[in-house]
Protein backbone atom coordinates (compact mmCIF):
# COMPACT_ATOMS: atom_id res chain seq x y z
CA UNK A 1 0.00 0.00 0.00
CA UNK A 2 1.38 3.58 -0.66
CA UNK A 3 0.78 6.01 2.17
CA UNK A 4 -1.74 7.63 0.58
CA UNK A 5 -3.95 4.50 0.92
CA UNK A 6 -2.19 4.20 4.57
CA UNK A 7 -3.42 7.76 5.14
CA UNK A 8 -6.96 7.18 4.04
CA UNK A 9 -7.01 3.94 6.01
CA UNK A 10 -5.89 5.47 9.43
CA UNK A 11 -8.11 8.50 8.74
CA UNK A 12 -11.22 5.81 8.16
CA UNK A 13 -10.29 3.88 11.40
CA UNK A 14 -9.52 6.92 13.86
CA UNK A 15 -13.51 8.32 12.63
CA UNK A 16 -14.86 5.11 13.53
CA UNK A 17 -13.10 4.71 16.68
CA UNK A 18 -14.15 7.95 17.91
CA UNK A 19 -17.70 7.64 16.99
CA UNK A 20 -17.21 4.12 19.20
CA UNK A 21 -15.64 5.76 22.19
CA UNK A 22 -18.25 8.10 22.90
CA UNK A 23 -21.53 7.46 23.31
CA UNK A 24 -23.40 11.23 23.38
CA UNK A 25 -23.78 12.52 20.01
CA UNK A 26 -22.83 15.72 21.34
CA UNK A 27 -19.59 15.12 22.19
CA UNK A 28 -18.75 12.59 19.30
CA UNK A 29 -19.51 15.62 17.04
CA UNK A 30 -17.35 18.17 18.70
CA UNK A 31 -14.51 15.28 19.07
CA UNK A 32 -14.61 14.66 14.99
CA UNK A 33 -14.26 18.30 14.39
CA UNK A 34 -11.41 18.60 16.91
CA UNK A 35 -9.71 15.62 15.40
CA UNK A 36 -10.34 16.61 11.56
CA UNK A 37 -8.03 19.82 12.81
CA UNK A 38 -5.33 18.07 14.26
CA UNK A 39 -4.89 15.42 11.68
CA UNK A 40 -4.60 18.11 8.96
CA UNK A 41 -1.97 19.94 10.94
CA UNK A 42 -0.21 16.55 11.16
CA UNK A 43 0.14 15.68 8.03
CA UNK A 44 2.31 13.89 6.66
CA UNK A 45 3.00 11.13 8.55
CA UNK A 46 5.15 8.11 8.18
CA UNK A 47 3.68 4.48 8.08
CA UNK A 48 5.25 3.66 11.23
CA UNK A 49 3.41 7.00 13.11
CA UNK A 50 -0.05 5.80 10.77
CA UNK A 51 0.24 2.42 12.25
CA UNK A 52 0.36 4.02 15.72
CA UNK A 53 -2.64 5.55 14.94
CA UNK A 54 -4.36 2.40 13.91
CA UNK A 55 -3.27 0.67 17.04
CA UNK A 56 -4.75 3.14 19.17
CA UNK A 57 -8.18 2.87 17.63
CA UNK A 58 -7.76 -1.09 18.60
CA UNK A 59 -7.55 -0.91 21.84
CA UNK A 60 -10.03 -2.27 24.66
CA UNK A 61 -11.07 -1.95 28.07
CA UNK A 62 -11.48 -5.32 28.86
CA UNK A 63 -8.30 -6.63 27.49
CA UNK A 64 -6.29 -8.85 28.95
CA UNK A 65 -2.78 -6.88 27.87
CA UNK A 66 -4.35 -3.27 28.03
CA UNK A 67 -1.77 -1.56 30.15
CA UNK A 68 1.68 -3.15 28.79
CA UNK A 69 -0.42 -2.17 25.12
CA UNK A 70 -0.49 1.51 26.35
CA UNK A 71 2.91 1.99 28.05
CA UNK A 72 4.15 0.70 24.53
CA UNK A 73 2.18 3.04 22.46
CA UNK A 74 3.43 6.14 24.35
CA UNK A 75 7.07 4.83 23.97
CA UNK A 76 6.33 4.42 20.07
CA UNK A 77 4.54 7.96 20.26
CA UNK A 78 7.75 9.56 21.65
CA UNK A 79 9.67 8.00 19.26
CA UNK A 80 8.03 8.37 16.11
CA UNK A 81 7.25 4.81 16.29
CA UNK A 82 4.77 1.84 15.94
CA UNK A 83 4.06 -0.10 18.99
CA UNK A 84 6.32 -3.28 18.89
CA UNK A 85 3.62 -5.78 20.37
CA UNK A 86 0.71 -6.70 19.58
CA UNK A 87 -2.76 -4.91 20.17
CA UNK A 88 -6.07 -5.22 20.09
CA UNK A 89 -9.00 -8.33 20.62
CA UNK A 90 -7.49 -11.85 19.56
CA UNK A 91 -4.41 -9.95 17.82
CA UNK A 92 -3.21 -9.58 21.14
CA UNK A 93 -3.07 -12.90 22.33
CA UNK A 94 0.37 -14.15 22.85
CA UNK A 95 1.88 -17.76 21.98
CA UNK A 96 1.70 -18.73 25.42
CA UNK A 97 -1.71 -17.65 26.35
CA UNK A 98 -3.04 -19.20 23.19
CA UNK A 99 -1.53 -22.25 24.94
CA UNK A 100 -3.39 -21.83 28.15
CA UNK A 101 -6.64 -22.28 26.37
CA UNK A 102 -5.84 -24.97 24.09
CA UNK A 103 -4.96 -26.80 27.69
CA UNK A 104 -8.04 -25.83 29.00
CA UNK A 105 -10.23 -27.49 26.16
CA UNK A 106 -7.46 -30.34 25.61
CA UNK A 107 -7.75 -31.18 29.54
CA UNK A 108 -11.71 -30.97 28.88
CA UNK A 109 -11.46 -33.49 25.73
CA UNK A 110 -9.19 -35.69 27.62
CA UNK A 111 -11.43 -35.83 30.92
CA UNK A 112 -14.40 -36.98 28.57
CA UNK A 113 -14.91 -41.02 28.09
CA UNK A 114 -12.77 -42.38 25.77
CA UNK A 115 -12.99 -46.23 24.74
CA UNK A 116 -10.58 -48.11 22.43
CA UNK A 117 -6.81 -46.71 21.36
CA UNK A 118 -4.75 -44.29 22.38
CA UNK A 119 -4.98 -40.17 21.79
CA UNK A 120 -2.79 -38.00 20.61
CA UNK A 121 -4.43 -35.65 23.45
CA UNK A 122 -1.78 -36.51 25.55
CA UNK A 123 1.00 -35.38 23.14
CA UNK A 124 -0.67 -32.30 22.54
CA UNK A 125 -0.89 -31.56 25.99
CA UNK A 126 2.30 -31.99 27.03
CA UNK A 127 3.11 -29.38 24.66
CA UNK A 128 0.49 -26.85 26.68
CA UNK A 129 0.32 -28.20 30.04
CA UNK A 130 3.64 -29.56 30.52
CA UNK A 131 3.30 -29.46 33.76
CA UNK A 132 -0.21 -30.94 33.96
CA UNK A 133 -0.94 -27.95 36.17
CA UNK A 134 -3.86 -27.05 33.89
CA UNK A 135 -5.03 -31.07 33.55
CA UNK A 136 -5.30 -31.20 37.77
CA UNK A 137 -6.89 -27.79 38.29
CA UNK A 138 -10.04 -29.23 35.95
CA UNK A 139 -10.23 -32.61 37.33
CA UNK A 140 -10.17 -31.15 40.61
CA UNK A 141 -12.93 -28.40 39.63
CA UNK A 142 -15.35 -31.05 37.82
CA UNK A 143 -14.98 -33.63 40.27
CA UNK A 144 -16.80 -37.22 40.30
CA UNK A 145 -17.78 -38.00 36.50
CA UNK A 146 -21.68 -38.53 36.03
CA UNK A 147 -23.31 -38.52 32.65
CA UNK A 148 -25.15 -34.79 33.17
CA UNK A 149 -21.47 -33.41 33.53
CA UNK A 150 -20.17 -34.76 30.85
CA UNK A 151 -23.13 -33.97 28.38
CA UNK A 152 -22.27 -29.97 29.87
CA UNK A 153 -18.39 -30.61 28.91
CA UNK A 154 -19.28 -31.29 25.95
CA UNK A 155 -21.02 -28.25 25.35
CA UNK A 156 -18.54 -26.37 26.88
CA UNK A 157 -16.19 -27.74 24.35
CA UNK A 158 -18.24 -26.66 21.41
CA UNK A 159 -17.87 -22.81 22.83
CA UNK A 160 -13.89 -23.11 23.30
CA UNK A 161 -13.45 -24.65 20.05
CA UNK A 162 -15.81 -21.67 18.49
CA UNK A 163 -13.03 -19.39 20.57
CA UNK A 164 -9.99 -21.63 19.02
CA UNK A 165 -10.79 -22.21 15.96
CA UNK A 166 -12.10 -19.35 14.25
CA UNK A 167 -15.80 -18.23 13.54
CA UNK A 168 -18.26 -20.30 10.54
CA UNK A 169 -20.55 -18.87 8.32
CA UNK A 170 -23.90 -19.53 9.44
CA UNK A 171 -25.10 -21.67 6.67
CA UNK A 172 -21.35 -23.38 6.42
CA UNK A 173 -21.68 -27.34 6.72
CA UNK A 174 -20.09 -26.84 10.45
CA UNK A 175 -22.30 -24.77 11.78
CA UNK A 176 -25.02 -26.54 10.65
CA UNK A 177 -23.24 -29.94 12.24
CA UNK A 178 -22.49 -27.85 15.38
CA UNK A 179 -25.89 -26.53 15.76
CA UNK A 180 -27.59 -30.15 15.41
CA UNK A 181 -24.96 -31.71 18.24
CA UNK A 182 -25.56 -28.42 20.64
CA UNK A 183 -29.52 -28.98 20.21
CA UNK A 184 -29.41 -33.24 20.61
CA UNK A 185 -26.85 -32.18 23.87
CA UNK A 186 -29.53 -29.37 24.99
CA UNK A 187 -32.18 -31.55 24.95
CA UNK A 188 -30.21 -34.40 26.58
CA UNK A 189 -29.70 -32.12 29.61
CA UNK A 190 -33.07 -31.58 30.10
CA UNK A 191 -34.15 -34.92 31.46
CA UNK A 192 -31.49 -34.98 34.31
CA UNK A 193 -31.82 -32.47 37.39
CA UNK A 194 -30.38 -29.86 35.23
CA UNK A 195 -29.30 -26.26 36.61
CA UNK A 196 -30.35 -23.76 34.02
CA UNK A 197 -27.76 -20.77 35.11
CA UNK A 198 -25.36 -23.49 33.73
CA UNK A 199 -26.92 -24.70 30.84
CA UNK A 200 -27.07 -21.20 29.61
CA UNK A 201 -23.42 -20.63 30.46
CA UNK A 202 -21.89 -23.18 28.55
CA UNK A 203 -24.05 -22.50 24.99
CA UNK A 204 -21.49 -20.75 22.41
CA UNK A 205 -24.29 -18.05 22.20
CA UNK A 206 -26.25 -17.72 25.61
CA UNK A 207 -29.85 -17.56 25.81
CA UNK A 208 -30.61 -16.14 28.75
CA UNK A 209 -29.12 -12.71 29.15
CA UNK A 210 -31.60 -10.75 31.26
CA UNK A 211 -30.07 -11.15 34.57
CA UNK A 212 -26.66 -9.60 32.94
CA UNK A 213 -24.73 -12.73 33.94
CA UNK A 214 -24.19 -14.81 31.08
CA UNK A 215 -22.55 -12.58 28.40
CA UNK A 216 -19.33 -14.68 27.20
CA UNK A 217 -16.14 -13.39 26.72
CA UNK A 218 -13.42 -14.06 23.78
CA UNK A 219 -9.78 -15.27 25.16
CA UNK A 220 -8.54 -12.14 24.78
CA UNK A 221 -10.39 -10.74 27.82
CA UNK A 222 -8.88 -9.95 30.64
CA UNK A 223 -11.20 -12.33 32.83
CA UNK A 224 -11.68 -15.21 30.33
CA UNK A 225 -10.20 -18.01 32.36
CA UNK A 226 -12.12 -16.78 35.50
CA UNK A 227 -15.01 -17.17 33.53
CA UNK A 228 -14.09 -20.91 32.56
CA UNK A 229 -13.24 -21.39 35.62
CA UNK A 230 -16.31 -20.20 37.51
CA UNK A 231 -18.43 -22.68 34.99
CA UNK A 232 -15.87 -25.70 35.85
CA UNK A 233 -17.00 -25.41 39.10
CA UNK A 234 -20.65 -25.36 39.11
CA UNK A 235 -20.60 -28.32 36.99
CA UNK A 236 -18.87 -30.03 39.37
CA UNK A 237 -21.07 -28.95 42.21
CA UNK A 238 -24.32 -29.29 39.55
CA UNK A 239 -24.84 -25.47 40.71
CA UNK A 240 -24.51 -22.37 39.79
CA UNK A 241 -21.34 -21.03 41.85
CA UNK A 242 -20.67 -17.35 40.48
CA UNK A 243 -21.77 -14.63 38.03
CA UNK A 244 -20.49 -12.77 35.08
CA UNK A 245 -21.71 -9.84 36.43
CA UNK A 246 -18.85 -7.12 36.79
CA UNK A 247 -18.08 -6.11 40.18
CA UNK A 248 -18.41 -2.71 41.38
CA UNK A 249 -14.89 -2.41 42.73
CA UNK A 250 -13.61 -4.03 39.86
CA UNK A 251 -15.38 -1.25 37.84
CA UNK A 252 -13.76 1.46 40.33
CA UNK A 253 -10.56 -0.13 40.14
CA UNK A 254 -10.50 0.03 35.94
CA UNK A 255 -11.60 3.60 36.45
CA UNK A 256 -8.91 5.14 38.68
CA UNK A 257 -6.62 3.03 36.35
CA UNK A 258 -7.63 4.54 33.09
CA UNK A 259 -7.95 7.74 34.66
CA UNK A 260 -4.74 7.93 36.09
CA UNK A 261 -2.90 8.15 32.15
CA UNK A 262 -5.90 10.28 31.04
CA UNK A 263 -4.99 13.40 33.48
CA UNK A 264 -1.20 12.53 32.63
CA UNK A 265 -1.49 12.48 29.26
CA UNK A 266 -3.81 15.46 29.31
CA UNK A 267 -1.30 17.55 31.00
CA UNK A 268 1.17 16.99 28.44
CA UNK A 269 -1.50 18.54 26.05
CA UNK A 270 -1.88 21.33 27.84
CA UNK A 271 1.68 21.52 28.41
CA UNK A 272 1.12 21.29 32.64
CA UNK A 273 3.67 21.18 34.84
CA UNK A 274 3.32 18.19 37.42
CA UNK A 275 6.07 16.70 39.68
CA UNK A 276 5.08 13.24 40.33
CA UNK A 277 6.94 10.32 39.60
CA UNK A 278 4.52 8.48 37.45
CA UNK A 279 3.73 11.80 35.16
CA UNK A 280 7.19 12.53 34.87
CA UNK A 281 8.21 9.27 33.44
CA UNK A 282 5.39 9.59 30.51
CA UNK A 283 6.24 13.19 29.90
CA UNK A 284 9.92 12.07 29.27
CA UNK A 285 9.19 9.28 27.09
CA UNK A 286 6.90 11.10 24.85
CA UNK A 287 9.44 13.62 24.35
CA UNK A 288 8.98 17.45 22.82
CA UNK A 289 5.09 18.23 21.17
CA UNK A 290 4.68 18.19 17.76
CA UNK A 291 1.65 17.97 15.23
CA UNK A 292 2.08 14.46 14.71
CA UNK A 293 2.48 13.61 18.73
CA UNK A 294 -0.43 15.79 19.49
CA UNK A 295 -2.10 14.06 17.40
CA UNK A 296 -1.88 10.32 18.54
CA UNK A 297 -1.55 11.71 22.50
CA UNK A 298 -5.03 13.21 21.77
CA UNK A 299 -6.07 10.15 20.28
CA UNK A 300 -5.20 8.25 23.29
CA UNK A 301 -6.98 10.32 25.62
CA UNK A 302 -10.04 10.32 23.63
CA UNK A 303 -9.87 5.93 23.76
CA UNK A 304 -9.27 6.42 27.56
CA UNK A 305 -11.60 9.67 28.09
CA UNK A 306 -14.58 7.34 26.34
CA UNK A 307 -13.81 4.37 28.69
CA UNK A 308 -14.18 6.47 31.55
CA UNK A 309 -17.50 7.77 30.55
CA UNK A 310 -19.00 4.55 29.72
CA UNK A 311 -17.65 2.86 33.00
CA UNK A 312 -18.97 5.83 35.02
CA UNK A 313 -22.45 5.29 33.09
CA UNK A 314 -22.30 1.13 34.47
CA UNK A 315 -21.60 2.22 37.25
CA UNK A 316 -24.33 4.92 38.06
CA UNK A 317 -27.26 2.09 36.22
CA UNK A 318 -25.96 -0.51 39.24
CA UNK A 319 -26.22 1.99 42.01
């Protein structure tokens, strides 16, 4: 691509992004005019300081690598850089957390009956549990085998592979093979002494969303395994044992987190003096203001500004 296209894409991607991070029309208005200024006046810019761009506009709250993702933008801001990891959603899963879930749905396959031959499970799993730490910390969770456990495993397996494996078209042949197994499984739960809180939690796409406990999250969230983990062990006690429900202080926590670079970053904007430690050390590594740096800082703020306000919003429905 020639950085004309590279322009155009970044320009497309930091409109979208803004439109996403604020939810009052208002504001998203007066942001887009703001930004339309300072991208002009920061023109031209490299494909390394476009990329930056881009990989602000892919960040997340709920991340699982969302503070190591903004330290490294502000050292590739200061430097007229890219980030050098990886950011956003599933992009930002590393080798070895990829390898934590593959051990979580290998353990699950290989705690399941299985008659005849050897598996390869085991091979696999030595490569991502080599330890067996993963292996123990299930079988412990799920306890005693019965048959209404296994027939939730099984659908539990369905959702990590959906997570592993990449996403179908609906009217592909495996979705339609998926969909038939998830619906004989359903229906197979339903003539044992079922718990429904768990039977929701383990369908790829949950049913039952009213109570604001069963939305799933991808592998890249911060709380993913948690989550697995708070399922593995009502199935083993054939009861519901937790929610999915966001915690106030968890909430608070995020909060003072994201708000802490917000008012750093926002005094280098405004070109504030402050002497603490932690502002100091950002100031330094983004280094002089220019067009281009006001720019992406700006940007930033904006992503964390947005966070803030929707957070703040959860926060006030819940109280």
């Amino acid at each position: 691509m020639s950085n004309k296209d590279i322009i155009k894409q970044a320009e497309s991607e930091w409109k979208e992004a803004v439109d996403w991070f604020y939810s009052d029309e208002e504001i998203k208005t007066k942001e887009t005019q703001k930004f339309n200024k300072l991208w002009k006046k920061a023109q031209p810019m490299t494909d390394e300081e476009l990329y930056a761009v881009r990989q602000i506009t892919w960040l997340s709250r709920c991340n699982w690598n969302l503070e190591p993702s903004i330290k490294s933008l502000i050292e590739a801001i200061g430097k007229g850089e890219n980030s050098n990891i990886r950011i956003g959603h599933n992009y930002s899963i590393t080798k070895e957390r990829w390898k934590r879930a593959w051990a979580y749905y290998l353990s699950l396959k290989k705690w399941l009956p299985i008659q005849g031959r050897y598996t390869g499970l085991t091979v696999l799993l030595e490569f991502c549990d080599p330890n067996k730490g993963i292996q123990s910390h299930i079988v412990e969770l799920l306890g005693k085998k019965t048959k209404l456990k296994e027939l939730y495993v099984e659908l539990l397996c369905y959702f990590l592979e959906f997570q592993l494996m990449g996403r179908h078209p609906d009217d592909s042949t495996k979705i339609l093979a998926i969909n038939a197994a998830i619906e004989f499984l359903n229906n197979e739960v339903k003539k044992y002494d079922y718990d429904e809180m768990i039977l929701a939690a383990v369908q790829i796409n949950p049913e039952v969303q009213s109570e604001g406990k069963l939305r799933w999250y991808e592998i890249c969230h911060h709380k993913f395994f948690r989550r697995c983990d708070i399922i593995l062990s009502s199935i083993g006690e054939n009861e519901w044992r937790g929610t999915f429900k966001e915690k106030s202080s968890d909430r608070e926590e995020l909060k003072a987190f994201l708000l802490g670079y917000s008012l750093t970053l926002e005094a280098w904007i405004s070109n504030q003096d402050i002497n603490d430690e932690f502002t100091i050390n950002i100031h330094e590594l983004l280094g002089k203001q220019t067009t281009k740096k006001l720019f992406q800082v700006s940007l930033l703020n904006a992503f964390l500004k947005g966070q803030i306000g929707m957070i703040e919003e959860m926060i006030s429905r819940n109280t």
